[in-house]
N, C-alpha and C. Protein backbone atom coordinates (compact mmCIF):
# COMPACT_ATOMS: atom_id res chain seq x y z
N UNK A 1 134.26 73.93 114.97
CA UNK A 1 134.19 72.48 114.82
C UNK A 1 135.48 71.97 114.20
N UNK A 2 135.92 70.81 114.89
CA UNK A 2 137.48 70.32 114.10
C UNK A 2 136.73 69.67 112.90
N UNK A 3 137.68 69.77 112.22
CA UNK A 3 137.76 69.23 110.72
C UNK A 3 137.51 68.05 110.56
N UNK A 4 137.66 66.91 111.63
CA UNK A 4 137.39 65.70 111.66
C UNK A 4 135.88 65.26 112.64
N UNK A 5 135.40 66.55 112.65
CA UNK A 5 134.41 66.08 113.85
C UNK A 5 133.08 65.47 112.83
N UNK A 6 132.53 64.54 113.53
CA UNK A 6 131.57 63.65 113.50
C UNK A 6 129.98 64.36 113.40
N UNK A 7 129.49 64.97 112.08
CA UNK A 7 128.16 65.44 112.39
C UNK A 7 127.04 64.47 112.88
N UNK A 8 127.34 63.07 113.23
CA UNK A 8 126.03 62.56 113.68
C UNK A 8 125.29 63.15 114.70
N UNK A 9 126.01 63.27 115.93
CA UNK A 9 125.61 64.14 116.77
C UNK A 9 124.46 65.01 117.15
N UNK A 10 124.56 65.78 115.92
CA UNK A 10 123.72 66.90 115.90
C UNK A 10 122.30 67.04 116.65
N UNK A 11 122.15 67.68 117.30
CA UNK A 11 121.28 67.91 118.39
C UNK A 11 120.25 69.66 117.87
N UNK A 12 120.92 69.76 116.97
CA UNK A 12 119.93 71.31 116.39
C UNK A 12 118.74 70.86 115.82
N UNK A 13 117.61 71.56 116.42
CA UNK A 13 117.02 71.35 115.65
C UNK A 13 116.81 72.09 114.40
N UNK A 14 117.26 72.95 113.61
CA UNK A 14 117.25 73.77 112.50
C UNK A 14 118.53 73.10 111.94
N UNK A 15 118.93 71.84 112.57
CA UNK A 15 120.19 71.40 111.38
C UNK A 15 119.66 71.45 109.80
N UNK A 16 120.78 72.22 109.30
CA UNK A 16 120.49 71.84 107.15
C UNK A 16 121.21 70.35 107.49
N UNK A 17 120.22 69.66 106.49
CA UNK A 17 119.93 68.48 105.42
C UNK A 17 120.42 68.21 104.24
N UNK A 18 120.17 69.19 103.54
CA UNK A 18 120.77 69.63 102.33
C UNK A 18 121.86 70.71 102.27
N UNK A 19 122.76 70.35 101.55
CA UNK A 19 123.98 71.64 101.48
C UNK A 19 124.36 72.03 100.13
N UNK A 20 123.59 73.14 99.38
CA UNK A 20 124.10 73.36 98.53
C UNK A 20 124.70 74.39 97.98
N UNK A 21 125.99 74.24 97.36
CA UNK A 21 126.81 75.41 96.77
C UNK A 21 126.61 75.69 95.37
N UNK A 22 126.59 77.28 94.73
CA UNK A 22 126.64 77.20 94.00
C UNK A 22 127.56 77.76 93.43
N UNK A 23 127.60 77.59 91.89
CA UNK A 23 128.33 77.68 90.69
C UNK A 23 128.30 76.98 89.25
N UNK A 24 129.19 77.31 88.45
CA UNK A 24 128.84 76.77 86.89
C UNK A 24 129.69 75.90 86.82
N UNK A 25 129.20 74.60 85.95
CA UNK A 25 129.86 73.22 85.56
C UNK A 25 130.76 73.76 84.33
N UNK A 26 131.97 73.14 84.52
CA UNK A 26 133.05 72.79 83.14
C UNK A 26 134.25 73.53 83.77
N UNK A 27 135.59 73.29 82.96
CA UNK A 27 136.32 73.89 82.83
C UNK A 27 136.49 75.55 82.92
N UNK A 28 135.97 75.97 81.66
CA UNK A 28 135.83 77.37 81.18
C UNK A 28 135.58 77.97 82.74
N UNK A 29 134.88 77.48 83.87
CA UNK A 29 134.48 78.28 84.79
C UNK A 29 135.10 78.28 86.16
N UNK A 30 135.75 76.79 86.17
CA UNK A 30 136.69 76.48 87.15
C UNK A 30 137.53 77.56 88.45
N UNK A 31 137.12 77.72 89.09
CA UNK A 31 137.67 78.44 89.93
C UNK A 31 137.84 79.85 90.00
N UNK A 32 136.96 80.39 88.97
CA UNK A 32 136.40 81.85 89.17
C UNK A 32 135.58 82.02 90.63
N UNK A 33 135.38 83.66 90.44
CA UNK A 33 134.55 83.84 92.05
C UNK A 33 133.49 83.44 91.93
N UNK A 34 132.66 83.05 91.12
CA UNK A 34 130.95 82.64 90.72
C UNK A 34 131.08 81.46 91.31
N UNK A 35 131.64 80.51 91.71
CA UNK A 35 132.46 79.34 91.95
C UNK A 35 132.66 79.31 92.91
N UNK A 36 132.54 79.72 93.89
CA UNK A 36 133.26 79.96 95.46
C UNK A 36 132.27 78.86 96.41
N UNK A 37 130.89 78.79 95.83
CA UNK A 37 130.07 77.74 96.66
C UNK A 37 130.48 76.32 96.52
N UNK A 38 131.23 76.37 94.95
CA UNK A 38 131.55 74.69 94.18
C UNK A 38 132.87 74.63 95.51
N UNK A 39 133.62 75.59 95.78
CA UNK A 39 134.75 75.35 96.22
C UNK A 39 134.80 75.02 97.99
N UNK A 40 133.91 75.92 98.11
CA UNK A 40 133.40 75.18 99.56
C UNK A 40 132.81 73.92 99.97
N UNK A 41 132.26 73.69 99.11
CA UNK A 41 131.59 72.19 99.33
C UNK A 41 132.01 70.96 99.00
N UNK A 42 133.77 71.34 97.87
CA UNK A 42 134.60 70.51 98.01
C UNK A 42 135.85 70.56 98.73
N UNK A 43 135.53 71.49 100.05
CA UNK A 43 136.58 70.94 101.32
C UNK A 43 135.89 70.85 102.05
N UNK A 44 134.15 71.00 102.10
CA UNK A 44 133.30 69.78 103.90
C UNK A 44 133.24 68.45 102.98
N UNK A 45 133.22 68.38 101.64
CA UNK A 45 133.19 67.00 101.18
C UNK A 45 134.64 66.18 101.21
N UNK A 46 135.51 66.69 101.29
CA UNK A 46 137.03 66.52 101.75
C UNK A 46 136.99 66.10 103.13
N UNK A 47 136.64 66.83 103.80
CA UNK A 47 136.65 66.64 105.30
C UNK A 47 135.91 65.62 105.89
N UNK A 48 134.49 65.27 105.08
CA UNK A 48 133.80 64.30 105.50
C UNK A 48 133.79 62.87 104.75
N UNK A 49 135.08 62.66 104.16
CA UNK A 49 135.42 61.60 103.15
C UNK A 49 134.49 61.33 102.69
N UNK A 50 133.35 62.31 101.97
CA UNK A 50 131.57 62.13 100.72
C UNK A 50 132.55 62.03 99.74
N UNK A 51 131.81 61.60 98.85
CA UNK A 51 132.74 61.30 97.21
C UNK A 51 131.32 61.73 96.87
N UNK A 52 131.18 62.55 95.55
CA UNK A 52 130.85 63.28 94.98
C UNK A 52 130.13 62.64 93.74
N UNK A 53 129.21 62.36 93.50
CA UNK A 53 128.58 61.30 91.96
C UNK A 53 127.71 61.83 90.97
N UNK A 54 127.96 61.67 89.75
CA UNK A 54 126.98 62.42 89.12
C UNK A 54 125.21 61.86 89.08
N UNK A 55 124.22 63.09 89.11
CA UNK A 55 123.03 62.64 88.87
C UNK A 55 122.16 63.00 88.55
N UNK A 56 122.12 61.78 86.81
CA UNK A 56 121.70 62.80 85.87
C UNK A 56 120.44 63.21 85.82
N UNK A 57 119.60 62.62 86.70
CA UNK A 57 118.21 63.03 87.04
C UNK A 57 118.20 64.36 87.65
N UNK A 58 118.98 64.68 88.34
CA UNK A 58 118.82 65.60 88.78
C UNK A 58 119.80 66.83 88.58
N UNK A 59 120.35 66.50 87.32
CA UNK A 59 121.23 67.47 86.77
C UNK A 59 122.70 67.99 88.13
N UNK A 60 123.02 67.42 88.76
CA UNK A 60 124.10 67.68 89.55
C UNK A 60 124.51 66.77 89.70
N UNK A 61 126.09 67.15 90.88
CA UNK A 61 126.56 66.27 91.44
C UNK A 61 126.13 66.11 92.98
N UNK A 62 126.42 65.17 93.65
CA UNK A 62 125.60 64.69 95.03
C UNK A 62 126.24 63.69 96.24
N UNK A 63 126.52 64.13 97.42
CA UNK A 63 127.37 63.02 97.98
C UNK A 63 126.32 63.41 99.29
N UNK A 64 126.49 61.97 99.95
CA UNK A 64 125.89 62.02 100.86
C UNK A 64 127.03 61.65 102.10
N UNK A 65 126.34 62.10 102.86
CA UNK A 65 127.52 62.23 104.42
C UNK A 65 126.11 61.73 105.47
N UNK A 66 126.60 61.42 106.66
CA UNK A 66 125.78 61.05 107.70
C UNK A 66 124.78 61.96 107.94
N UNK A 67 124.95 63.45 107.97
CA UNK A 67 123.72 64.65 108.21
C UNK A 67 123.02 65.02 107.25
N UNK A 68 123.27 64.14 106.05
CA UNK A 68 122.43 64.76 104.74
C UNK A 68 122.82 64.11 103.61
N UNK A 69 122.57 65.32 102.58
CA UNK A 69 123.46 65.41 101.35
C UNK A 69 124.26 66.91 101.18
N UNK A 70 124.85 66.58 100.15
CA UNK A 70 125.61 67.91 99.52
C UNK A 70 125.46 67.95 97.90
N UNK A 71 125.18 69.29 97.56
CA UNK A 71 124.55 69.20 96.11
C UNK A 71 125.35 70.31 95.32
N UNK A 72 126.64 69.99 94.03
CA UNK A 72 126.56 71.11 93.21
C UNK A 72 125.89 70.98 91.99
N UNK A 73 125.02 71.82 92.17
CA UNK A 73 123.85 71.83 91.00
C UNK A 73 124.51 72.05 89.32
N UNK A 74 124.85 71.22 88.17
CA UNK A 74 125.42 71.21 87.11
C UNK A 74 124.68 71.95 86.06
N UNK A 75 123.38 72.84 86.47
CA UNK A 75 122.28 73.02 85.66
C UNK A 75 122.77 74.94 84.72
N UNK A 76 124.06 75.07 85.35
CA UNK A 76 124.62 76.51 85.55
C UNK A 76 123.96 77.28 86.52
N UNK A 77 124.38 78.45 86.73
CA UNK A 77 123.93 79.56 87.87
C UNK A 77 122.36 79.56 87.64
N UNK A 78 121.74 80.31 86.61
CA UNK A 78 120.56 80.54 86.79
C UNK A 78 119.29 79.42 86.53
N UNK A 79 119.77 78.23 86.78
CA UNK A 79 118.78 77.04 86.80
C UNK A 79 119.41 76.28 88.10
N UNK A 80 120.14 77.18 88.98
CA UNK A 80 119.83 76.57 89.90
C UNK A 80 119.48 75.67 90.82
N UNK A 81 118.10 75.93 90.97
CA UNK A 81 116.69 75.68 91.86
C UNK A 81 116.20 74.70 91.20
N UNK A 82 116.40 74.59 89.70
CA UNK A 82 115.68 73.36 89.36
C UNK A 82 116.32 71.89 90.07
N UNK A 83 117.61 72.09 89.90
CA UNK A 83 118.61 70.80 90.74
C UNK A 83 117.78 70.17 92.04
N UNK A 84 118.36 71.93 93.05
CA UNK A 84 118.09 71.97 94.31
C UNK A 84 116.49 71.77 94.63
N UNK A 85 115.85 71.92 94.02
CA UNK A 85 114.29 71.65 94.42
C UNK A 85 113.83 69.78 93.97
N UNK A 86 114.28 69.79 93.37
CA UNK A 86 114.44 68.04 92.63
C UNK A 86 115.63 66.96 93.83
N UNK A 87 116.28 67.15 94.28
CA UNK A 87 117.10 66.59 95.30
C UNK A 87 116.15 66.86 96.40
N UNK A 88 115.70 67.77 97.17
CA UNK A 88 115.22 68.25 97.79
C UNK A 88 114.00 67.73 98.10
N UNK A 89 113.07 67.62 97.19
CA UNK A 89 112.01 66.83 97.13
C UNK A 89 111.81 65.28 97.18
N UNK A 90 112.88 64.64 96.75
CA UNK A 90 113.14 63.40 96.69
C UNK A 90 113.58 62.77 98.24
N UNK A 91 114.33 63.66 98.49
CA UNK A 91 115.29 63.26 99.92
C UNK A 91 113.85 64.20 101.64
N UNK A 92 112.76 64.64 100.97
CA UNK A 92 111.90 65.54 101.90
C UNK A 92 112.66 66.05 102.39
N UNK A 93 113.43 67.47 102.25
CA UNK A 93 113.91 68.04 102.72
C UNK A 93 113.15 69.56 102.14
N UNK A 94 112.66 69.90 103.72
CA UNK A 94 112.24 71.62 103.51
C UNK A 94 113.08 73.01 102.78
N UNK A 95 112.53 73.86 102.57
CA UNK A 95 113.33 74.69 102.32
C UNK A 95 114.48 75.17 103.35
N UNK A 96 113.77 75.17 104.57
CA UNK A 96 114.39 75.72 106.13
C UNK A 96 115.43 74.90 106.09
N UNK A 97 115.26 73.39 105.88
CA UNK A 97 116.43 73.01 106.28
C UNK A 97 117.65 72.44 104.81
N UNK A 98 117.28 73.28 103.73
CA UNK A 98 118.27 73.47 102.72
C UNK A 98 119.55 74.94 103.23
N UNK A 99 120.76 74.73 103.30
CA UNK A 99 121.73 75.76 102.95
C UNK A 99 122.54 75.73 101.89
N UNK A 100 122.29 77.36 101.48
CA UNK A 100 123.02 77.42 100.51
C UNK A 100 123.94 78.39 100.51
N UNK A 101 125.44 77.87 99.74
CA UNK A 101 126.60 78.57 99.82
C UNK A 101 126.66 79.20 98.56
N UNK A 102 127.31 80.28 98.52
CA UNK A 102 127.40 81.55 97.58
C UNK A 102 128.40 82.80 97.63
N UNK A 103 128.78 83.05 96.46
CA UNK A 103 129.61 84.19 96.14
C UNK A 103 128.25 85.50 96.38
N UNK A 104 129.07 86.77 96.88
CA UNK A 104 128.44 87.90 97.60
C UNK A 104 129.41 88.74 97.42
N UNK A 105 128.66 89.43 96.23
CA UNK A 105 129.61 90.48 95.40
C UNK A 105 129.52 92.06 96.52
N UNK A 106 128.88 92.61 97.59
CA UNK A 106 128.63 93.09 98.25
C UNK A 106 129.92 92.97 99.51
N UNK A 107 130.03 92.12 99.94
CA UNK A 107 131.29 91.08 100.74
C UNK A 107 132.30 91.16 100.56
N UNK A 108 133.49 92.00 101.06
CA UNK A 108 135.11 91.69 100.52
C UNK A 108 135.04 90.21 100.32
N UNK A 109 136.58 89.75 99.81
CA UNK A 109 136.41 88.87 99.68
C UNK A 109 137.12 88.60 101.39
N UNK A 110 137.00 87.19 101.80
CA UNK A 110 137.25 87.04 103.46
C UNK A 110 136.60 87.36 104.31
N UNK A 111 135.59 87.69 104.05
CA UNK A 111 134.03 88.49 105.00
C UNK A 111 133.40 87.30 104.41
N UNK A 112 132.03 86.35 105.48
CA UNK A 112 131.47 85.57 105.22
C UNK A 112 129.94 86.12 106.22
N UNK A 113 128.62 85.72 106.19
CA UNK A 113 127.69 85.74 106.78
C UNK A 113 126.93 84.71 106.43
N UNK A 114 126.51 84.17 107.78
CA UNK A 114 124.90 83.62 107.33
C UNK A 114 123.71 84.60 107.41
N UNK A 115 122.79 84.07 106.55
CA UNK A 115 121.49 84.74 106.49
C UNK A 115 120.29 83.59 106.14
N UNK A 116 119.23 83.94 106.97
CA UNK A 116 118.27 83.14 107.49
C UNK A 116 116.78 83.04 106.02
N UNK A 117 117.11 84.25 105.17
CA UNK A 117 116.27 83.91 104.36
C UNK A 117 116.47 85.44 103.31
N UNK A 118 114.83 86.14 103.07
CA UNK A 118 115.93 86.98 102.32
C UNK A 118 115.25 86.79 100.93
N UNK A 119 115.47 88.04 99.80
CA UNK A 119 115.26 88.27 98.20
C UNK A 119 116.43 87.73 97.91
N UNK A 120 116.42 87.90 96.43
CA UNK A 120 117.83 87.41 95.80
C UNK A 120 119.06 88.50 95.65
N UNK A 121 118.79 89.78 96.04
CA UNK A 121 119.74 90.95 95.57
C UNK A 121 120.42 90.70 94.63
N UNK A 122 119.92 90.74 93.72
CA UNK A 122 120.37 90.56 92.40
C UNK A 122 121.33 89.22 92.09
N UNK A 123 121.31 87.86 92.58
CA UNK A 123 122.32 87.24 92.28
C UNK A 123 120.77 85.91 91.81
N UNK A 124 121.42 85.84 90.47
CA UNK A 124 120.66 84.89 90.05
C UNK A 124 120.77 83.45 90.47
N UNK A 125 121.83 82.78 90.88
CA UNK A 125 121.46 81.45 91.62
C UNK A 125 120.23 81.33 92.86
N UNK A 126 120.61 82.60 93.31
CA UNK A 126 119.14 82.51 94.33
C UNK A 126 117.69 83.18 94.09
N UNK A 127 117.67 83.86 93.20
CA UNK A 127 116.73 84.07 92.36
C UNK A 127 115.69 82.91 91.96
N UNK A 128 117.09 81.99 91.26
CA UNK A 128 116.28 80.40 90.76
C UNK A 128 115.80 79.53 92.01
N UNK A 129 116.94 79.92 93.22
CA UNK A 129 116.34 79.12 94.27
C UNK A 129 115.17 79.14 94.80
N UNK A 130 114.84 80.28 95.00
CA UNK A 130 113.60 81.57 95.29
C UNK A 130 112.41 80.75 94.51
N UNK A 131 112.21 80.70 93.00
CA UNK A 131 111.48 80.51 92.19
C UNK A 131 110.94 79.04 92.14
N UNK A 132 112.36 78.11 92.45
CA UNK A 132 111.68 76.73 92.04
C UNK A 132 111.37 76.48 93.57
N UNK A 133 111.69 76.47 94.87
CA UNK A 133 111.27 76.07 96.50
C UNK A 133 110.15 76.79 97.02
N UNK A 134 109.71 77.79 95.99
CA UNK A 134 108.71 78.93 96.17
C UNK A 134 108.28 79.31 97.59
N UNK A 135 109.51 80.02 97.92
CA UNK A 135 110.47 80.34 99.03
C UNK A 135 111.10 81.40 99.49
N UNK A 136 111.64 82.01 99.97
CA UNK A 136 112.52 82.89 100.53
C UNK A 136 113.14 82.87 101.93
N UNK A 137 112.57 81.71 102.20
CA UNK A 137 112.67 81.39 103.12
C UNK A 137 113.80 80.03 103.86
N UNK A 138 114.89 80.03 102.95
CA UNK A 138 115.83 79.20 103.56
C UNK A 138 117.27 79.61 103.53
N UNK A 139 117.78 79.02 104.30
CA UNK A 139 119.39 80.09 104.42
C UNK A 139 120.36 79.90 104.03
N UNK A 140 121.36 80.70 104.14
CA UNK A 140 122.03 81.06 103.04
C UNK A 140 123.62 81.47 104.45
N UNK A 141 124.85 80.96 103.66
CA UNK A 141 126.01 81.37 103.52
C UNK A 141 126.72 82.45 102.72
N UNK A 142 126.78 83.50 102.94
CA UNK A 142 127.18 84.37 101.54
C UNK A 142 129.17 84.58 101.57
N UNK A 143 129.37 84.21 100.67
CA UNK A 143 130.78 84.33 100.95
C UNK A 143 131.19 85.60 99.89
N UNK A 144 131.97 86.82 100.87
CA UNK A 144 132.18 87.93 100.16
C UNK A 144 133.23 87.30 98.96
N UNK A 145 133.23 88.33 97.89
CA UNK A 145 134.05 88.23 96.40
C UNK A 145 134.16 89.52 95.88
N UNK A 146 134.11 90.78 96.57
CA UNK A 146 133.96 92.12 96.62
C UNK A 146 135.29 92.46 96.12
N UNK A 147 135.69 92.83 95.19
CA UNK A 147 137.22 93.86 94.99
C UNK A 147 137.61 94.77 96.41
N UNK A 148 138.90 95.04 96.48
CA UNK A 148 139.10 96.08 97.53
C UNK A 148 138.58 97.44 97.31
N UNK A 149 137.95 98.02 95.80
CA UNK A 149 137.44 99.02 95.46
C UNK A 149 135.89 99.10 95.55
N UNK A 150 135.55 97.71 96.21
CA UNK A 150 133.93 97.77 96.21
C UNK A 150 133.17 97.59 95.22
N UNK A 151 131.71 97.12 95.35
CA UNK A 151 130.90 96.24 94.47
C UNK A 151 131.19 97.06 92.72
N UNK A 152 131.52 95.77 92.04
CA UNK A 152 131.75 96.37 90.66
C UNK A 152 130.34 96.60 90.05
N UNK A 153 130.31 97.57 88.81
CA UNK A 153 129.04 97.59 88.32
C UNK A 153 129.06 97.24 86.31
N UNK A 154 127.67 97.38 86.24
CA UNK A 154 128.12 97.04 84.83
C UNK A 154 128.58 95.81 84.17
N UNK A 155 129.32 95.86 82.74
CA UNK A 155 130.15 95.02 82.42
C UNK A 155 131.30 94.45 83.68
N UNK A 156 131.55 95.38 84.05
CA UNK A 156 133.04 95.39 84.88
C UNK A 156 132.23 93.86 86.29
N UNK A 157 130.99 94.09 85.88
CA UNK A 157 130.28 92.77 87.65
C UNK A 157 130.15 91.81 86.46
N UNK A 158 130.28 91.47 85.69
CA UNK A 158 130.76 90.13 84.90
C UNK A 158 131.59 89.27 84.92
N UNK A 159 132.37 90.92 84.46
CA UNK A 159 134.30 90.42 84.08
C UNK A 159 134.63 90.08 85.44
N UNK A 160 134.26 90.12 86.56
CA UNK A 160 134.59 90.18 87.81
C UNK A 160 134.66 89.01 88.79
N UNK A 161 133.00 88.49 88.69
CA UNK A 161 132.43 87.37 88.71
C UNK A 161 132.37 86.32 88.59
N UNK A 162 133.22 86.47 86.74
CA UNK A 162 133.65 85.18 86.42
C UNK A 162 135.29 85.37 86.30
N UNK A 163 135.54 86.00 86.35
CA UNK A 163 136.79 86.49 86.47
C UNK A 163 137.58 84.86 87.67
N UNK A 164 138.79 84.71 87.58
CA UNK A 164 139.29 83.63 88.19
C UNK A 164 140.19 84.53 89.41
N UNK A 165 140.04 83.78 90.48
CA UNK A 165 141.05 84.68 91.51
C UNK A 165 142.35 84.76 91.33
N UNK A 166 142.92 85.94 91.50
CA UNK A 166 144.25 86.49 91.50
C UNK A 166 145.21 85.74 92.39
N UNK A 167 146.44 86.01 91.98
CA UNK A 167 147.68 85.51 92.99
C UNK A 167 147.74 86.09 94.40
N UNK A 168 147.31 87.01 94.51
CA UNK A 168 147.84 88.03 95.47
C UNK A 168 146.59 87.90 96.33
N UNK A 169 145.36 86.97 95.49
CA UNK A 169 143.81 86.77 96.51
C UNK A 169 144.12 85.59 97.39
N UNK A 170 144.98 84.75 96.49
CA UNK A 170 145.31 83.10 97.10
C UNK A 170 144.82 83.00 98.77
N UNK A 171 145.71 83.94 99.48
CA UNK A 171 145.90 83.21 100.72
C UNK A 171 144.45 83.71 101.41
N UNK A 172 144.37 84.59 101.12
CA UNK A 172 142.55 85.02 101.69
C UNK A 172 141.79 84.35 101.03
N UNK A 173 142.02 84.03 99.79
CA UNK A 173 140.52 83.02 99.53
C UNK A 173 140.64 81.41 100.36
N UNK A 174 141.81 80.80 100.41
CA UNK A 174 141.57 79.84 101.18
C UNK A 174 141.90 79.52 102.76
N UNK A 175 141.60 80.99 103.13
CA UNK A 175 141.47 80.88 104.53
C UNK A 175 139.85 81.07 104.23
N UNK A 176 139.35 81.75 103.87
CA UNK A 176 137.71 81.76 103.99
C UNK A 176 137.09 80.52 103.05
N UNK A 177 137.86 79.86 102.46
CA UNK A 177 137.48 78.54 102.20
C UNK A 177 136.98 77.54 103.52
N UNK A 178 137.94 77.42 104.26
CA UNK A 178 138.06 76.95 105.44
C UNK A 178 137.38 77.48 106.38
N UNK A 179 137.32 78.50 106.32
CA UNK A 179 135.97 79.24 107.95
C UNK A 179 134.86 78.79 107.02
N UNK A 180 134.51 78.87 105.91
CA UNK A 180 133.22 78.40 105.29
C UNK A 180 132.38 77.19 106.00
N UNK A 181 133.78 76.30 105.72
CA UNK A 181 133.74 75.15 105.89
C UNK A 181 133.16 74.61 107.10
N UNK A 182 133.85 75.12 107.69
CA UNK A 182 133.65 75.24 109.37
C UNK A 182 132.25 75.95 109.94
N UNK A 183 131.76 76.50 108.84
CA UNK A 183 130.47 77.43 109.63
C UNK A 183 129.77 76.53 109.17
N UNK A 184 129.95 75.80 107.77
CA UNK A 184 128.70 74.72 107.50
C UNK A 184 128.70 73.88 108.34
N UNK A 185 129.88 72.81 108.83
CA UNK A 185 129.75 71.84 109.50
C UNK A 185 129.27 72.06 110.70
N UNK A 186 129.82 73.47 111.30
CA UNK A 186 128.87 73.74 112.67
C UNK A 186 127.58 73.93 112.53
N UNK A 187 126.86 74.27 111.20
CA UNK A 187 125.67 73.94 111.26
C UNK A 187 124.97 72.64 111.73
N UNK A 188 125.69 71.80 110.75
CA UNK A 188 125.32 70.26 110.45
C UNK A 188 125.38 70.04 112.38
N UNK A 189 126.17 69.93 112.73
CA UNK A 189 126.43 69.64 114.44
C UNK A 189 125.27 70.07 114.86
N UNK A 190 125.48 70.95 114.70
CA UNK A 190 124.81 71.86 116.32
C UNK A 190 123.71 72.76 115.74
N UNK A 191 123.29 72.92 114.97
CA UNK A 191 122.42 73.78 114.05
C UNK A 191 122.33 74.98 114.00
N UNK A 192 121.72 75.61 112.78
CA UNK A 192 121.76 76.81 112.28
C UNK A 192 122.31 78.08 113.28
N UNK A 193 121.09 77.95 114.22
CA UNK A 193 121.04 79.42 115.40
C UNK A 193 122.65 79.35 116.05
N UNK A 194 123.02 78.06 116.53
CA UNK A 194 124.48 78.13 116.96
C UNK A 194 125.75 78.34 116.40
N UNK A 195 124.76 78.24 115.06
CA UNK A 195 126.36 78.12 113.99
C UNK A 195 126.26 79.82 113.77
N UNK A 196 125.44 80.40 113.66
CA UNK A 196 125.03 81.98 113.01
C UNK A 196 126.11 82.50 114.46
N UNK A 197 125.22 82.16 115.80
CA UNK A 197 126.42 82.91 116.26
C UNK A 197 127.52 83.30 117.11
N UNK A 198 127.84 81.74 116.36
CA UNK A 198 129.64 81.56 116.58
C UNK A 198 129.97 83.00 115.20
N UNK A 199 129.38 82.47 114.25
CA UNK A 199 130.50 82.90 112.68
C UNK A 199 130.23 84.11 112.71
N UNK A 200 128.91 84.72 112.93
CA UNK A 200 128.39 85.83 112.13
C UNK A 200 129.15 86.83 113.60
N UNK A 201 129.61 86.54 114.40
CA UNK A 201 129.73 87.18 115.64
C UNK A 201 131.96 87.20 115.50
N UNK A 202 132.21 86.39 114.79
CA UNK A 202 133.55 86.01 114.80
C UNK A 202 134.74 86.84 114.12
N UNK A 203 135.83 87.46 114.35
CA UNK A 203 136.24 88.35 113.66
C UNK A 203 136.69 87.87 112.29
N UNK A 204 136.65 88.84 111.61
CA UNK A 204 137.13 88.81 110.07
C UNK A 204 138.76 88.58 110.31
N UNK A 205 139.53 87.60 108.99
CA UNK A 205 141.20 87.64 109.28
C UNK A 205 141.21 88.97 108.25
């Protein structure tokens, strides 16, 4: 999908409604890998000239575009779901047709997948999602954040996590910024099943 294309369109029926990325509010967290959903959802909100507003009812921020909304939940990682289930409910939007974007410590980094539903494998933003949509059942973007040495463990999947990306990550993290981008909006278009597989079928750079 070009960068300027028009989700009114959309003819899927499994188009997401809701788009939400996650990560932690403030400074201190700014552009670590935990962060990688905040960062995606501010270049389709770039792309789709949404401006972004706070809302404090619902503990996030929130822009709406012609196919929906877009939600970064301010509640931190593991409250989540409380955001996303509170937007969600307000705007009737199902779980099915909520997506959510995410760091995927499993994932080099530049490896992206969708997935249709699914446990939390250990990553607590979807854990909370899981808990408050009482769900497992809605899908998911996972954007790899994997070291070249493979999933860290321990302390070391902390330091890692929140860890801020390297110089030498730059140009791979924002090329998979951008295919992100592009796999969401081809959702929004054309919906889920078409968007899965263009991306999930598409080579890795």
């Amino acid at each position: 999908m070009a960068s300027g294309a028009d989700p009114t369109s959309s003819s899927g029926l499994n188009a997401p409604r809701l788009i939400v990325g996650l990560g932690n509010p403030g400074e201190t967290y700014r552009d670590t890998r935990h962060n990688i959903g905040f960062m995606v959802l501010d270049e389709i909100a770039r792309r789709l000239g949404a401006a972004f507003r706070e809302e404090k009812r619902w503990t996030g921020l929130v822009a709406k575009f012609s196919g929906g909304h877009l939600l970064k939940p301010f509640t931190f990682m593991n409250e989540s779901g409380r955001s996303a289930q509170a937007v969600g409910h307000f705007y009737k939007v199902a779980p099915a047709q909520t997506l959510v974007v995410y760091d995927d410590v499993d994932l080099p980094l530049g490896r992206m997948r969708f997935r249709t539903g699914g446990s939390a494998a250990g990553h607590n933003g979807i854990r909370s999602l899981i808990s408050s949509l009482g769900s497992e059942d809605f899908p998911r973007l996972k954007v790899g954040i994997a070291p070249a040495d493979g999933r860290p463990a321990g302390e070391r999947m902390v330091g890692h996590v929140l860890g801020k990306f390297r110089a030498e990550e730059q140009p791979e993290l924002q090329n998979v910024i951008q295919r992100a981008a592009d796999a969401v909006l081809s959702a929004v278009e054309r919906g889920l099943d078409s968007a899965m597989n263009v991306f999930n079928r598409q080579p890795e750079s």
